[in-house]
Protein backbone atom coordinates (compact mmCIF):
# COMPACT_ATOMS: atom_id res chain seq x y z
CA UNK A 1 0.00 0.00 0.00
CA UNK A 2 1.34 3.64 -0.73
CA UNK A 3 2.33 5.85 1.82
CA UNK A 4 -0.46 7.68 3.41
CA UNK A 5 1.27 11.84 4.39
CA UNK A 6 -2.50 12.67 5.19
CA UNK A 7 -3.89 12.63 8.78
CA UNK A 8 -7.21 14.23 10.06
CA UNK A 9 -5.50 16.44 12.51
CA UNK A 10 -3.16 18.07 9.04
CA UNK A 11 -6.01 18.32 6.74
CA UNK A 12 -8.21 20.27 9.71
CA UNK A 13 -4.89 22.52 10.06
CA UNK A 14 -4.73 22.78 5.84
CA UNK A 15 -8.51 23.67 5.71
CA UNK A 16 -7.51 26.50 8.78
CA UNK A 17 -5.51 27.70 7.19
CA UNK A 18 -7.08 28.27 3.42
CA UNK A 19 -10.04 29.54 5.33
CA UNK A 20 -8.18 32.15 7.14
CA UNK A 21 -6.10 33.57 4.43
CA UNK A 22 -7.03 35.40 1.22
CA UNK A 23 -4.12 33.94 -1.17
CA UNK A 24 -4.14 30.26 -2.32
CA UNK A 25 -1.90 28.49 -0.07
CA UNK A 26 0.71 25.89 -1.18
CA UNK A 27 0.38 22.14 -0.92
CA UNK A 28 2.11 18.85 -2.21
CA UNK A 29 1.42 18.23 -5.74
CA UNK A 30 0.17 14.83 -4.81
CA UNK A 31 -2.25 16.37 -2.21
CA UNK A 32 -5.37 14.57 -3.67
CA UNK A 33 -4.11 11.21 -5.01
CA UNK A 34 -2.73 11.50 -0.46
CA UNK A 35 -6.61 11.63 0.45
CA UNK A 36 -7.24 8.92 -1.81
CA UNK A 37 -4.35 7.20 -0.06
CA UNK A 38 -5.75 7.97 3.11
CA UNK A 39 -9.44 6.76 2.78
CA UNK A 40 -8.52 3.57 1.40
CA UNK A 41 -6.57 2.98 4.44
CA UNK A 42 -9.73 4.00 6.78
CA UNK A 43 -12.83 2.47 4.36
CA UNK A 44 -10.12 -0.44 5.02
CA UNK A 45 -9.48 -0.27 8.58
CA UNK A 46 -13.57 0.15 8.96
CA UNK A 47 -14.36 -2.97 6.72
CA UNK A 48 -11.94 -5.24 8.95
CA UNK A 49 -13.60 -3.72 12.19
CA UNK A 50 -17.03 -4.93 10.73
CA UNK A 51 -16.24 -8.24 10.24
CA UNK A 52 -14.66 -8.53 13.95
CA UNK A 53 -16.72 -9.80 16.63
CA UNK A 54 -16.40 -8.00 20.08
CA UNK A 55 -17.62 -6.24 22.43
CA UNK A 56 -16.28 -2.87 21.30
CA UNK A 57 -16.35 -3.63 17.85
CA UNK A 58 -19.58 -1.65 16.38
CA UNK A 59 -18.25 1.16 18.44
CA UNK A 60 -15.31 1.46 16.84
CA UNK A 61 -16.86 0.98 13.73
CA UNK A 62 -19.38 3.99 14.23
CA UNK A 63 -16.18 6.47 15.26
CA UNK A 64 -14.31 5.16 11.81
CA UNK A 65 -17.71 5.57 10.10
CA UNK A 66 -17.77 9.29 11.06
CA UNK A 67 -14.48 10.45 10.88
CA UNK A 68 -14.54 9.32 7.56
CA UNK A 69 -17.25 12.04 6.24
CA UNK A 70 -15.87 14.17 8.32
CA UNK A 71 -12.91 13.93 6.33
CA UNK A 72 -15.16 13.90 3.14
CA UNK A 73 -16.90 17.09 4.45
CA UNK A 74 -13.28 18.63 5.35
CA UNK A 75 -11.72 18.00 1.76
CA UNK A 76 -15.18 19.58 0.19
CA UNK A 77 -14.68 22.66 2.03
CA UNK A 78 -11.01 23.05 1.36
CA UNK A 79 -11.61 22.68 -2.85
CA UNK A 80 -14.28 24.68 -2.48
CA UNK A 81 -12.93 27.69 -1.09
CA UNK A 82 -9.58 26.88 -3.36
CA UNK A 83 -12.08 26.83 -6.28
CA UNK A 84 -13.31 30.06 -5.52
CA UNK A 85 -10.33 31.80 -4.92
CA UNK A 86 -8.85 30.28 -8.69
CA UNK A 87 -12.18 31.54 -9.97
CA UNK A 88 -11.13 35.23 -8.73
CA UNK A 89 -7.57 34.70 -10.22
CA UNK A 90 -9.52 34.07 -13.60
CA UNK A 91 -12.08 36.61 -13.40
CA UNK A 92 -8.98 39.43 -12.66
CA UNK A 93 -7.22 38.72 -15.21
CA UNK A 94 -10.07 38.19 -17.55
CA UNK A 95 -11.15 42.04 -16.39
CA UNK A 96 -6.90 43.38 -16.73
CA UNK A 97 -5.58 41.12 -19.12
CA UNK A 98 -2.42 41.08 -16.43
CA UNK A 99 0.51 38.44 -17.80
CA UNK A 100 1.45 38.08 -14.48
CA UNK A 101 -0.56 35.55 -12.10
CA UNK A 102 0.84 33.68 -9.09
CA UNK A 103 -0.18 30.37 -9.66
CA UNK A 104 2.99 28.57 -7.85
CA UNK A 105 0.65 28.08 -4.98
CA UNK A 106 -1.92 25.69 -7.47
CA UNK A 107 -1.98 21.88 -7.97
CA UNK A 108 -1.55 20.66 -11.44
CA UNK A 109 -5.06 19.44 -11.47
CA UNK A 110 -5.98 23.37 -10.36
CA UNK A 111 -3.96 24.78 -13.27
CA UNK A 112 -5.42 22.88 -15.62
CA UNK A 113 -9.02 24.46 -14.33
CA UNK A 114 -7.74 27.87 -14.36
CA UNK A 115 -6.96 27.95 -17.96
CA UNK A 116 -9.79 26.36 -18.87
CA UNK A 117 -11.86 29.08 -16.70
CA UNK A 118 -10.18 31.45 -17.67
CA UNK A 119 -10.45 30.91 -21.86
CA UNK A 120 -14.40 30.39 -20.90
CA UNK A 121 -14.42 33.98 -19.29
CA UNK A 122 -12.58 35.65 -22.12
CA UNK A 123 -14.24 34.29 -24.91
CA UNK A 124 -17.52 34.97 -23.57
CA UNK A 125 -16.39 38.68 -22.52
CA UNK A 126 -15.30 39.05 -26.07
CA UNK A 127 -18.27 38.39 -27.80
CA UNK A 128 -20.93 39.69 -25.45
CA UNK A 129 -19.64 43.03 -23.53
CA UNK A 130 -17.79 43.94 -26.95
CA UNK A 131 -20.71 42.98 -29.18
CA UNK A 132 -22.62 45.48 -26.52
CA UNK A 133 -19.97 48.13 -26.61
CA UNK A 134 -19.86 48.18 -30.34
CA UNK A 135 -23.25 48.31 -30.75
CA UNK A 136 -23.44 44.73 -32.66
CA UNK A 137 -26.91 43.89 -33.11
CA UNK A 138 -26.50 40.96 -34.74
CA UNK A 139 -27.52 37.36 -33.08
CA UNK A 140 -26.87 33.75 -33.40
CA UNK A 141 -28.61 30.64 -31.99
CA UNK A 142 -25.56 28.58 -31.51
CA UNK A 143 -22.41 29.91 -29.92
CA UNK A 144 -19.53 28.09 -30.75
CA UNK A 145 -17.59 26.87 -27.10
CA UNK A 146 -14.40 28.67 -28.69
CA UNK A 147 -13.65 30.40 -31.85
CA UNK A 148 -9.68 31.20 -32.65
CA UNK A 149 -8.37 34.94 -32.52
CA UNK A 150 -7.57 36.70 -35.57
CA UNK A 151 -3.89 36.09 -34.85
CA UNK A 152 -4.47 32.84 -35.07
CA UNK A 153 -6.44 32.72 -38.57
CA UNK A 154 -3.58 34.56 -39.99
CA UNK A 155 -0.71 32.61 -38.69
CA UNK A 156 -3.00 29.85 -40.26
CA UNK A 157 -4.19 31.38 -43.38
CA UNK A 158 0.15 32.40 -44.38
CA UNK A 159 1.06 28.44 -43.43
CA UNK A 160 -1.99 27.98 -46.15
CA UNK A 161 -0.11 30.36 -48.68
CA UNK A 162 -3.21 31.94 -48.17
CA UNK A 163 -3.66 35.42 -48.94
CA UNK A 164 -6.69 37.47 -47.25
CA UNK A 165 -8.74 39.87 -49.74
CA UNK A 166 -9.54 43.03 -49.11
CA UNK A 167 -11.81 43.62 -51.79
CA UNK A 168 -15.10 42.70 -50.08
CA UNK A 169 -17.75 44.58 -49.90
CA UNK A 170 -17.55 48.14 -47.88
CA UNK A 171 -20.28 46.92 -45.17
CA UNK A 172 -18.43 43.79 -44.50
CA UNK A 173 -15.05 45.09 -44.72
CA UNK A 174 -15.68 47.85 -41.79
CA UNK A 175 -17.35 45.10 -39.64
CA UNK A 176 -14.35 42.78 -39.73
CA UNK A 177 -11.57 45.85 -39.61
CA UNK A 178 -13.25 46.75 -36.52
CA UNK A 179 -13.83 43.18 -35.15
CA UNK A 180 -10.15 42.16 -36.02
CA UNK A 181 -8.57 45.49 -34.51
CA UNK A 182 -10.35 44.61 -31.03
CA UNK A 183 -9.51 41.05 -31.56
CA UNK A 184 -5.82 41.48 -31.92
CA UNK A 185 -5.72 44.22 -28.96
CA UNK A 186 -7.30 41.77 -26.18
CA UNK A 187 -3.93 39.32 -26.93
CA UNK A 188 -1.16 42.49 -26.54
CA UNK A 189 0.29 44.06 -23.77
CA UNK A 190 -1.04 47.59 -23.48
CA UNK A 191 1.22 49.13 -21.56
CA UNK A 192 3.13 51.06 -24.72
CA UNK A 193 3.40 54.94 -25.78
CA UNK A 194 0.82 56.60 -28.19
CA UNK A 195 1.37 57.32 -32.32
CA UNK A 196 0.14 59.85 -34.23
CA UNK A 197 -1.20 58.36 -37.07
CA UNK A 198 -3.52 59.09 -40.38
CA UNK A 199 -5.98 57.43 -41.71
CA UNK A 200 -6.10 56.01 -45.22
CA UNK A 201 -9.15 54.84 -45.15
CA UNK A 202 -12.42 55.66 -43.11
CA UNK A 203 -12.44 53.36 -39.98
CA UNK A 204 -15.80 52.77 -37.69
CA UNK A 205 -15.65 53.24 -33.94
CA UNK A 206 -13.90 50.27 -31.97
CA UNK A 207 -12.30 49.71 -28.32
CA UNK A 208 -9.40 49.13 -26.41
CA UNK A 209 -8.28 46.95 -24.35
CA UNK A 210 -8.64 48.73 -20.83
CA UNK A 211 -12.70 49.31 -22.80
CA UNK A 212 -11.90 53.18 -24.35
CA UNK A 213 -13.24 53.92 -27.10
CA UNK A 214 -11.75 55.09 -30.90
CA UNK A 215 -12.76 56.53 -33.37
CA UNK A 216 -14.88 56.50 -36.01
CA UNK A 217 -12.53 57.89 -38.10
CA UNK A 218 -12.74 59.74 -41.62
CA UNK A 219 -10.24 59.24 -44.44
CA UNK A 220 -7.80 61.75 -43.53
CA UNK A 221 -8.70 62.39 -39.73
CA UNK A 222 -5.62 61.88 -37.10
CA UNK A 223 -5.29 60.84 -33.90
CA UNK A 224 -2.46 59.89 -31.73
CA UNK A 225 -3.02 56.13 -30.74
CA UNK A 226 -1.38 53.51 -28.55
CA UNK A 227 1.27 51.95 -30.29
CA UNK A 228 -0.22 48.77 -30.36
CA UNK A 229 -3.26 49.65 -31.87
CA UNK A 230 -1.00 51.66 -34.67
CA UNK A 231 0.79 48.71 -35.72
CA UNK A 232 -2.65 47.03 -36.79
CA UNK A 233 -3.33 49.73 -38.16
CA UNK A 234 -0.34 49.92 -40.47
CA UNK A 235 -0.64 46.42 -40.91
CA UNK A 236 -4.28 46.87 -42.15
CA UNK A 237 -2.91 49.70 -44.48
CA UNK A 238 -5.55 51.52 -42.59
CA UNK A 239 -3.71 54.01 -41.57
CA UNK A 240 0.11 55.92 -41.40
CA UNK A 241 2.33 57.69 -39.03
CA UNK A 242 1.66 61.11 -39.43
CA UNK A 243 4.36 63.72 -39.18
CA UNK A 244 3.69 67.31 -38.64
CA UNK A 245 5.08 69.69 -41.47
């Protein structure tokens, strides 16, 4: 039988002391296959004492029988209010788009929860508050669990040899300039300095990543805009760095 690290007395200290502090703390990787360990050993320990005949033997039973689920209702309460405390890790840096999250502190099982939470909150923040803020009126019955980012259509589309056309109809062309600008700013860092830029072409109104607003924008109009917005821009041929005469 594997080693069981676990005892009631260090899980009721572990649930302490997630319950009294607001960061995730730290435990062994192996923390829930150790439970596992753990229970076996007592649903064990509790079967044997069953089949024993004695006079203390059904009491013995009953105080295995209960420390069991009260080991059961411990380890509930400790992923629960780990769970919750993942789920404001994702939720923050949904809202910031922050690079930086402490997740040294987070099993591998809990990592693997917190990206997954994490691409749920994004992609549904993408296509409902933006659709909102941009005034999208459009609807579909079936949302699709994930879509890719423009980046990624690209990086597929040139591995293709594909090239994309820009001669589509006006309509069209301003919904997907705008859609593809506030795509490709929700995967940069925005921390940068602002470009003065003009435009080439007229562009309609579309957001930032920290939720500002842009534009619209005439052909000809300038604007000083943060860098990383400019070089989609340029890319786009939408616009140009504009230099005062």
């Amino acid at each position: 039988m594997n080693e069981v690290k676990i005892t009631y007395e260090t899980l009721f200290d572990l649930l302490r002391r997630e319950k009294g502090r607001e960061e995730l703390q730290e435990l062994d990787e192996t923390f829930y296959q150790d439970v596992i360990n753990y229970l076996a050993q007592k649903q064990s320990l509790l079967d044997d004492q069953g089949t024993q005949a004695g006079l203390f033997g059904a009491t013995e039973s009953e105080k295995s029988r209960i420390q069991i689920q009260n080991v059961k209702k411990i380890v509930k309460e400790l992923y629960d209010r780990r769970e919750s405390k993942i789920l404001k890790l994702a939720i923050n840096k949904s809202k910031t788009g922050s690079k930086i999250v402490n997740s040294i502190a987070m099993l591998p099982e809990e990592k693997v929860f917190f990206e997954e939470a994490l691409k749920v909150l994004n992609n549904n923040r993408n296509k409902v508050l933006r659709k909102v803020l941009l005034f999208d009126n459009t609807t579909t019955n079936n949302v699709p669990k994930q879509e890719n980012t423009f980046v990624e259509e690209e990086e597929k589309r040139e591995e293709e040899g594909e090239k994309r056309d820009f001669s589509e109809e006006e309509n069209e062309q301003k919904k997907q300039n705008n859609e593809h600008i506030s795509q490709e700013i929700c995967e940069e860092d925005y921390e940068s300095s602002k470009i003065k830029v003009k435009f080439l072409k007229e562009v309609p109104k579309f957001i930032g990543k920290k939720l500002e607003e842009y534009g619209p924008f005439e052909e000809g109009d300038t604007a000083e805009i943060p860098e990383i917005i400019t070089k989609i821009l340029l890319k786009k041929e939408l616009a140009e760095t504009f230099i005062n005469q």
